[in-house]
Protein backbone atom coordinates (compact mmCIF):
# COMPACT_ATOMS: atom_id res chain seq x y z
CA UNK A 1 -25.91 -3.94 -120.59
CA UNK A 2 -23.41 -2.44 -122.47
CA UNK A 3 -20.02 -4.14 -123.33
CA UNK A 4 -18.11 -1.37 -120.93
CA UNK A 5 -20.47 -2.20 -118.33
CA UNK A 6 -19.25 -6.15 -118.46
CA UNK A 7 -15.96 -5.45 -118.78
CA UNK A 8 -16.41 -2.58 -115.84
CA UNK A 9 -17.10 -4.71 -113.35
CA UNK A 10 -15.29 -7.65 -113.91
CA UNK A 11 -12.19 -5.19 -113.44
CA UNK A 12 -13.52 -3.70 -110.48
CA UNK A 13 -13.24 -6.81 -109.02
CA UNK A 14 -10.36 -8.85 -110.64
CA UNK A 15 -8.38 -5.77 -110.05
CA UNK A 16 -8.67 -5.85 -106.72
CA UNK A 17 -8.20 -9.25 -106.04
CA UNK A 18 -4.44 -8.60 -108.27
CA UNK A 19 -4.48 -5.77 -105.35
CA UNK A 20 -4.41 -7.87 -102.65
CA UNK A 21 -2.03 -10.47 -103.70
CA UNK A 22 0.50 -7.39 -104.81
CA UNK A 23 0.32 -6.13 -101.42
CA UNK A 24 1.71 -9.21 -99.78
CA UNK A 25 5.02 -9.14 -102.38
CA UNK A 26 7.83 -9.00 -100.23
CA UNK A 27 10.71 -6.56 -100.97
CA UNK A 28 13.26 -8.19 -99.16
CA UNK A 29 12.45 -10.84 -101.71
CA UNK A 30 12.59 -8.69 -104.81
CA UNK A 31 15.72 -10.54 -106.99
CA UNK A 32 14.15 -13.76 -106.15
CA UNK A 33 13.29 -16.26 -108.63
CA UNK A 34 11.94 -20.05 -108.51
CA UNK A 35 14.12 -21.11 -111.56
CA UNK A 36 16.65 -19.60 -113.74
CA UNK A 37 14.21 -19.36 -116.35
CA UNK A 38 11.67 -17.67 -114.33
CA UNK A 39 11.14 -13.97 -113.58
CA UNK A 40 12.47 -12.03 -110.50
CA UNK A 41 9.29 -11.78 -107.83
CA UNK A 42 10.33 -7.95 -108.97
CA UNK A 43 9.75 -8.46 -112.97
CA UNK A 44 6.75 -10.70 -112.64
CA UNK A 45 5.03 -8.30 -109.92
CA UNK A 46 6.16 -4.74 -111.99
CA UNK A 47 4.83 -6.62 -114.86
CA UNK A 48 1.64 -7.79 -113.12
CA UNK A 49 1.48 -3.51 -111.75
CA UNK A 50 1.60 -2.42 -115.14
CA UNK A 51 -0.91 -4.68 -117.10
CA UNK A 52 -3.66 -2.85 -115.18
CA UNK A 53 -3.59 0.19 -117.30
CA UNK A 54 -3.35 -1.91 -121.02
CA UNK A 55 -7.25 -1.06 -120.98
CA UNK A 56 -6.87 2.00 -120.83
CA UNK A 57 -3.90 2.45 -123.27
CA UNK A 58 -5.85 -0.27 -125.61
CA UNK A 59 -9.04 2.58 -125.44
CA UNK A 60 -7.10 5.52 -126.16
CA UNK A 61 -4.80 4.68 -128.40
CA UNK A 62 -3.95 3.09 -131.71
CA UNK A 63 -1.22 0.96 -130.68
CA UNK A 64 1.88 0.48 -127.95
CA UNK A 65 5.35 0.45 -129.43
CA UNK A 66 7.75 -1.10 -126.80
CA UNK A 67 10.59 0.29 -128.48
CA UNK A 68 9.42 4.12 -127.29
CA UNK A 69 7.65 2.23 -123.50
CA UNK A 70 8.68 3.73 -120.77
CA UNK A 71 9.14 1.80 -117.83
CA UNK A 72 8.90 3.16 -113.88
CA UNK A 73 11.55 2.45 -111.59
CA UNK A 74 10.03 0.08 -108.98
CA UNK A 75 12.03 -0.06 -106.11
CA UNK A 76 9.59 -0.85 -103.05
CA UNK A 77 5.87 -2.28 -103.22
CA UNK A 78 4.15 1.24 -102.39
CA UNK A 79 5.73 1.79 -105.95
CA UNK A 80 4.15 -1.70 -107.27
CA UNK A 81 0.72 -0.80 -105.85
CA UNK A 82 1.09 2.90 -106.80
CA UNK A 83 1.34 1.62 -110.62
CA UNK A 84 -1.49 -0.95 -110.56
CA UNK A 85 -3.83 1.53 -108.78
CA UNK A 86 -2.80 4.21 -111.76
CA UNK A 87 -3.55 1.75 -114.27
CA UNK A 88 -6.86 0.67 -112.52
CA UNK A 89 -8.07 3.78 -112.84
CA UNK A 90 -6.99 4.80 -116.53
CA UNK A 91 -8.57 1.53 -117.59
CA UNK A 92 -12.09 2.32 -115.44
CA UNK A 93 -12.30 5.50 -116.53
CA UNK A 94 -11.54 4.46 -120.19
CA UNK A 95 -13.75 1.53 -120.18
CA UNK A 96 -16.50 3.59 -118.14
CA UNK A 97 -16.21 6.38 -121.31
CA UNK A 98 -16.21 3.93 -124.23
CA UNK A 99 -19.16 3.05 -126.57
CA UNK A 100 -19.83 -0.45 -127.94
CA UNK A 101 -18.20 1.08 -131.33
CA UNK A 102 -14.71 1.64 -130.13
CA UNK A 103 -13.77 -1.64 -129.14
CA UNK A 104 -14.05 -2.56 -132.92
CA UNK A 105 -10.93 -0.84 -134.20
CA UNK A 106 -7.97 -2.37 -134.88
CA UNK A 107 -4.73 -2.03 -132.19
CA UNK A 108 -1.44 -2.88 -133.08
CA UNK A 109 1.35 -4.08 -130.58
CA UNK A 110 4.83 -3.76 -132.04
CA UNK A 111 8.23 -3.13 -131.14
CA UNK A 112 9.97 -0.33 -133.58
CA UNK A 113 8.77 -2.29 -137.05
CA UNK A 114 8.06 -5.74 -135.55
CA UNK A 115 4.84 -6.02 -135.31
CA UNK A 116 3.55 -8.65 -132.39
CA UNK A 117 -0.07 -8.38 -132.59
CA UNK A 118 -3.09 -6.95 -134.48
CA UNK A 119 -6.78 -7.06 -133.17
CA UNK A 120 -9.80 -5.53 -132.60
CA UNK A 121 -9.40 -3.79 -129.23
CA UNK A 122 -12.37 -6.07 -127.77
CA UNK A 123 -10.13 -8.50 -128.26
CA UNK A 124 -6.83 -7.35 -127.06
CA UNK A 125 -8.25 -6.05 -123.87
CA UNK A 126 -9.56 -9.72 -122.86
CA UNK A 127 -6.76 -11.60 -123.42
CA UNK A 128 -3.92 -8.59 -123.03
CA UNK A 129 -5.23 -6.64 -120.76
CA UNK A 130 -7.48 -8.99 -118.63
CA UNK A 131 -6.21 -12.74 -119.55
CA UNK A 132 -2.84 -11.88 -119.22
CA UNK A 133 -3.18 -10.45 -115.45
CA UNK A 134 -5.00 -13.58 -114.14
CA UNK A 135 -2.24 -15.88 -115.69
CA UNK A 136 0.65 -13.99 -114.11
CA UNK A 137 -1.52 -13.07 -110.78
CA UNK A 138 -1.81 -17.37 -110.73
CA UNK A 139 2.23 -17.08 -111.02
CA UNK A 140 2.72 -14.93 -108.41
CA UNK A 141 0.48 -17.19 -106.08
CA UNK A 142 3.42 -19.54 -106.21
CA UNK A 143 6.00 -17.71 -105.80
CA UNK A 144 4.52 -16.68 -102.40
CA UNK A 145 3.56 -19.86 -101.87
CA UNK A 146 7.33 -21.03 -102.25
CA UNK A 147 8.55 -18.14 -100.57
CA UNK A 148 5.86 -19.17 -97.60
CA UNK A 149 3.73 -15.91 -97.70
CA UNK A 150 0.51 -16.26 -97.13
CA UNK A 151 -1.71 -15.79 -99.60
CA UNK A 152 -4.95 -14.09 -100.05
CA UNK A 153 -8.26 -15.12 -100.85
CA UNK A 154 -9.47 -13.95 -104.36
CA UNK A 155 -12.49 -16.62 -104.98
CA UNK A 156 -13.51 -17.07 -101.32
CA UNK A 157 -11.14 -17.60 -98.87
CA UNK A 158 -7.67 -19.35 -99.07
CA UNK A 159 -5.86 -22.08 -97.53
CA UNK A 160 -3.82 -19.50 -95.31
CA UNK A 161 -7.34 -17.51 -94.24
CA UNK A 162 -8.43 -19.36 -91.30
C-alpha cells in the first residue's frame, strides 16, 4: 500500500466526519464566541472549511504565502460546506495522483519573508493538513455543545444520537 493510499482513506473518512459536524454550525450563531480569546463559531468553522484543501495545496505546490492568501467570503453554511467539499476534493485528487517521491520535498509556509514552517510535505500534510482539522473539528464540538446543538457521531454514535 502506497503512502497516498493511507493517507486516501483516512481523508475519505475524517473528512466526512468534519462534514457532518460543519453541517450542524448554526448561522444565526455565526459572531459567537465562548471567550474573548476564542474564535467566532464563523472563524473557527471557515478555518476548519478551508484546511481541507492544505493537501492538496501541500501536493501541488512549493509553499503558501499568507501574505498573497486569498480568503472566501463565508456568509452562510452552504458557503462553509461548499469550501470544505472543494478542498476535499483538491486534496483526494492530489493525494490519489501523488507517488511515494513527492511527499519528500520540502514546503515552506511563510507570510511575505517570515517564514513559519519548513518540512517535508509528508510531514506538513499530517500535522497541517490532517492534525490540524481534528484539533479544531474537537473545538467546534464544544462550541455546539455550549451553544446546545446536537452533535454528530464521528467514532460511533454520540451522546445526542439516541
Amino acid at each position: 500500500m502506497t503512502l497516498s493510499d493511507m493517507l486516501s482513506k483516512e481523508v475519505e473518512q475524517e473528512f466526512a466526519n468534519t462534514r457532518k459536524i460543519l453541517e450542524r454550525v448554526p448561522a444565526d450563531k455565526f459572531d459567537w464566541s465562548p471567550h474573548q480569546k476564542s474564535m467566532s463559531l464563523k472563524q473557527l468553522a471557515s478555518h476548519i472549511a478551508g484546511l481541507a484543501s492544505f493537501g492538496g495545496l501541500m501536493l501541488t505546490t512549493d509553499e503558501l504565502d499568507f501574505a498573497q492568501a486569498k480568503r472566501p467570503e463565508i456568509n452562510t453554511v452552504e458557503d462553509l460546506l461548499k469550501l470544505h467539499d472543494e478542498g476535499t476534493k483538491k486534496t483526494t485528487a492530489a493525494l490519489k495522483a501523488a507517488k511515494d517521491s513527492d511527499y519528500e520535498k520540502e514546503w515552506v509556509m511563510r507570510h511575505g519573508e517570515h517564514l513559519i514552517m519548513k518540512m517535508p510535505v509528508k510531514d506538513f500534510i499530517r500535522k497541517m493538513g490532517m492534525n490540524h482539522i481534528y484539533h479544531h473539528r474537537a473545538q467546534l464540538g464544544v462550541y455546539l455543545r455550549l451553544l446546545d446543538v446536537p452533535i454528530p457521531g464521528t467514532y460511533g454514535p454520540s451522546a445526542d444520537d439516541k
